[in-house]
N, C-alpha and C. Protein backbone atom coordinates (compact mmCIF):
# COMPACT_ATOMS: atom_id res chain seq x y z
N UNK A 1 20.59 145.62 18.34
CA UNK A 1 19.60 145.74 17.29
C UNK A 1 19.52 144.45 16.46
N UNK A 2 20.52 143.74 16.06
CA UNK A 2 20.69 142.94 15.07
C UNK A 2 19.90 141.39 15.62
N UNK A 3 20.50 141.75 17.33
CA UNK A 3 20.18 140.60 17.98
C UNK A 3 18.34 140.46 18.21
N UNK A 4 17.91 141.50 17.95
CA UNK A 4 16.10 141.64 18.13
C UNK A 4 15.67 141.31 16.96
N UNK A 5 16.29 141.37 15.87
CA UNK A 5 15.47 141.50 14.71
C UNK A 5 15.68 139.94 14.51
N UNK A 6 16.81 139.06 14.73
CA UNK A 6 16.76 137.79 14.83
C UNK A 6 16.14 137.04 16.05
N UNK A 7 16.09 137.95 17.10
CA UNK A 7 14.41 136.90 17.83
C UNK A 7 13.57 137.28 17.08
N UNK A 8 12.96 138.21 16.40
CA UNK A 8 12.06 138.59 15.52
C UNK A 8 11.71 138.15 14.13
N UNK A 9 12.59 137.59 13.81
CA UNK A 9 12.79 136.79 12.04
C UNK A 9 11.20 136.10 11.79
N UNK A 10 10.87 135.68 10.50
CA UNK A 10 10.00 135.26 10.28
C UNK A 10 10.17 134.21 9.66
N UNK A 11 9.50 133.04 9.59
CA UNK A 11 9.74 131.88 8.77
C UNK A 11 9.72 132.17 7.65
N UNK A 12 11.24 132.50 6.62
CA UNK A 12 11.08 132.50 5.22
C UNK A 12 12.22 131.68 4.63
N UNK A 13 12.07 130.78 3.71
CA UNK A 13 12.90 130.48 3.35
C UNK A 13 13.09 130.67 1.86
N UNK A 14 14.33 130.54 1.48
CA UNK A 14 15.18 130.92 0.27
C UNK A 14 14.00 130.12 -0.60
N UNK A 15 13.95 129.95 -1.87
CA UNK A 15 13.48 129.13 -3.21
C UNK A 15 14.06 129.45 -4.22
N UNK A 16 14.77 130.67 -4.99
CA UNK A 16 15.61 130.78 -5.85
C UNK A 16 17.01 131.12 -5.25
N UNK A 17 18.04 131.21 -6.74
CA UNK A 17 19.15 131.52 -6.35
C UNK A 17 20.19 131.01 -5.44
N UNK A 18 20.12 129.75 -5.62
CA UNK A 18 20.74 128.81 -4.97
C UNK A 18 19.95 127.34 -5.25
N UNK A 19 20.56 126.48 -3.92
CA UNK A 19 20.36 125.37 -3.80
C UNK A 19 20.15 124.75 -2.49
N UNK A 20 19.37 124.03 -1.90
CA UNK A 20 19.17 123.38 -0.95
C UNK A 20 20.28 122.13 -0.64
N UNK A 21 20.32 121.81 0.85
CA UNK A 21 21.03 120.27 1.07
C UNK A 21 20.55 119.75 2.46
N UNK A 22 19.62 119.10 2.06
CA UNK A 22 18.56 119.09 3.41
C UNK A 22 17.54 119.39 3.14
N UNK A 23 16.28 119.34 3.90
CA UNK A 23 15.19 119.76 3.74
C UNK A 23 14.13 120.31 4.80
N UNK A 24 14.70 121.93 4.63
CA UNK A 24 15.74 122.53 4.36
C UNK A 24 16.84 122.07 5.68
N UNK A 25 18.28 122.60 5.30
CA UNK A 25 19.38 122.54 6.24
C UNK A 25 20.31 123.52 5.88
N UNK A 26 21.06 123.18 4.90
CA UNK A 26 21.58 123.93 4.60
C UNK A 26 21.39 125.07 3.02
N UNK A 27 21.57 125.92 2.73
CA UNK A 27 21.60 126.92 1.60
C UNK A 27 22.78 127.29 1.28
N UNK A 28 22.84 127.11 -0.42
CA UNK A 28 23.81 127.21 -0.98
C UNK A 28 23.77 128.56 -1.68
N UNK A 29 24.04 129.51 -1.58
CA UNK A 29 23.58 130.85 -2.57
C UNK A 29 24.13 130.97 -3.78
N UNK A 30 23.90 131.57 -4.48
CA UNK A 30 24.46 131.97 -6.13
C UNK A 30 24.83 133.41 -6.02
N UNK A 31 24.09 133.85 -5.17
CA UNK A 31 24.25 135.44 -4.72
C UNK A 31 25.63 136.01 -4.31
N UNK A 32 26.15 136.66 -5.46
CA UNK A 32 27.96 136.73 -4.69
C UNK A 32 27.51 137.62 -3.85
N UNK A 33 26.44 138.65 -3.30
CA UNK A 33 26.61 139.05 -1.92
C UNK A 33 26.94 138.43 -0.68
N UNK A 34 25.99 137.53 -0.97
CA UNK A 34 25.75 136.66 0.23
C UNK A 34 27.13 135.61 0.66
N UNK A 35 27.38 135.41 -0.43
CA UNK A 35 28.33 134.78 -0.23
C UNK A 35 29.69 135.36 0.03
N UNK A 36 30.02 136.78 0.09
CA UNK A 36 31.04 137.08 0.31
C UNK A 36 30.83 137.25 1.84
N UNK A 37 29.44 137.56 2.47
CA UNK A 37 29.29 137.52 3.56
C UNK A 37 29.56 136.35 4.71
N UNK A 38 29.11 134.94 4.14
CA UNK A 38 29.08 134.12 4.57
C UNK A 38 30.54 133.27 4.44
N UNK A 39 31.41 134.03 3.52
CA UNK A 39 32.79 133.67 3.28
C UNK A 39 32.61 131.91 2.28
N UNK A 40 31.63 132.36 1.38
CA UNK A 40 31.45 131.40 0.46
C UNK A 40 30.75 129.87 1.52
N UNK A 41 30.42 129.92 2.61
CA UNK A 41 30.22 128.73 3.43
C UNK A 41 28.47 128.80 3.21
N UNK A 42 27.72 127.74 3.57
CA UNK A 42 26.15 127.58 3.52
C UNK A 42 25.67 127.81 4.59
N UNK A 43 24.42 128.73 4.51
CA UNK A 43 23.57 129.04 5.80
C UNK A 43 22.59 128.39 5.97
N UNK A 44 23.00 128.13 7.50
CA UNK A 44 22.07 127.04 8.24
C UNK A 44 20.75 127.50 8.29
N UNK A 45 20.03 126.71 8.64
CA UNK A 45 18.53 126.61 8.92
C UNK A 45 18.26 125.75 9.69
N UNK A 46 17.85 126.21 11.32
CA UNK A 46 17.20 125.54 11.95
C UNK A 46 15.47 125.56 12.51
N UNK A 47 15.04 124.61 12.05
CA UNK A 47 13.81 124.56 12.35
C UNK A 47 12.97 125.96 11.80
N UNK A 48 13.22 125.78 10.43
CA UNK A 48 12.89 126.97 9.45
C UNK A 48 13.22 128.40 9.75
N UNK A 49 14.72 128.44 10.68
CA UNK A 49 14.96 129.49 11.11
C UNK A 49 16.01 129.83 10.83
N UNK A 50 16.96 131.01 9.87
CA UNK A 50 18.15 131.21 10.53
C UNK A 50 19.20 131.06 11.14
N UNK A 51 20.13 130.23 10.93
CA UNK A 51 20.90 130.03 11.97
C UNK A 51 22.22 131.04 11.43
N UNK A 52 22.16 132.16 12.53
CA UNK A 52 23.53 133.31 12.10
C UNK A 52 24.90 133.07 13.08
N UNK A 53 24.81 132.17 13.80
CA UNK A 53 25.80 131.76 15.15
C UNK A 53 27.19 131.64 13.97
N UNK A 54 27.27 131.13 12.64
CA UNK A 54 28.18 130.49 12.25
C UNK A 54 28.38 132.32 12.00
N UNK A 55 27.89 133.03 11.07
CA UNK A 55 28.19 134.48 10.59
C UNK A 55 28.43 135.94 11.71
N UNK A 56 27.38 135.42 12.66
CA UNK A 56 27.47 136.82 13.71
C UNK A 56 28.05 136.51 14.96
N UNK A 57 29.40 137.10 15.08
CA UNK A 57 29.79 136.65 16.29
C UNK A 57 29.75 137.94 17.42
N UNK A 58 29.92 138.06 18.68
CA UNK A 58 29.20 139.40 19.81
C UNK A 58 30.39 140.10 19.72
């Protein structure tokens, strides 16, 4: 399931609640959700997409 909805994603990217480093590349969140998810690390963005390889492993 998880794996369809990420071929499926839509180009959105973050604008509040954080910070950019790159343009875009990486996201910095402010969101302690997110960040407990991501184990405090920044989520990638490739080619205005998602990148969950570092968070979802099979």
């Amino acid at each position: 399931m998880l794996a369809e909805v990420i071929k499926n994603q839509r180009t959105r990217l973050p604008r509040s609640n954080g910070r950019w480093e790159g343009t875009p590349g990486k996201w910095y969140s402010d969101n302690q959700n997110v960040n407990t998810i991501t184990a405090e690390k920044p989520v990638e963005f490739i080619n205005n997409l998602t990148d969950f390889s570092l968070i979802y492993k099979n």
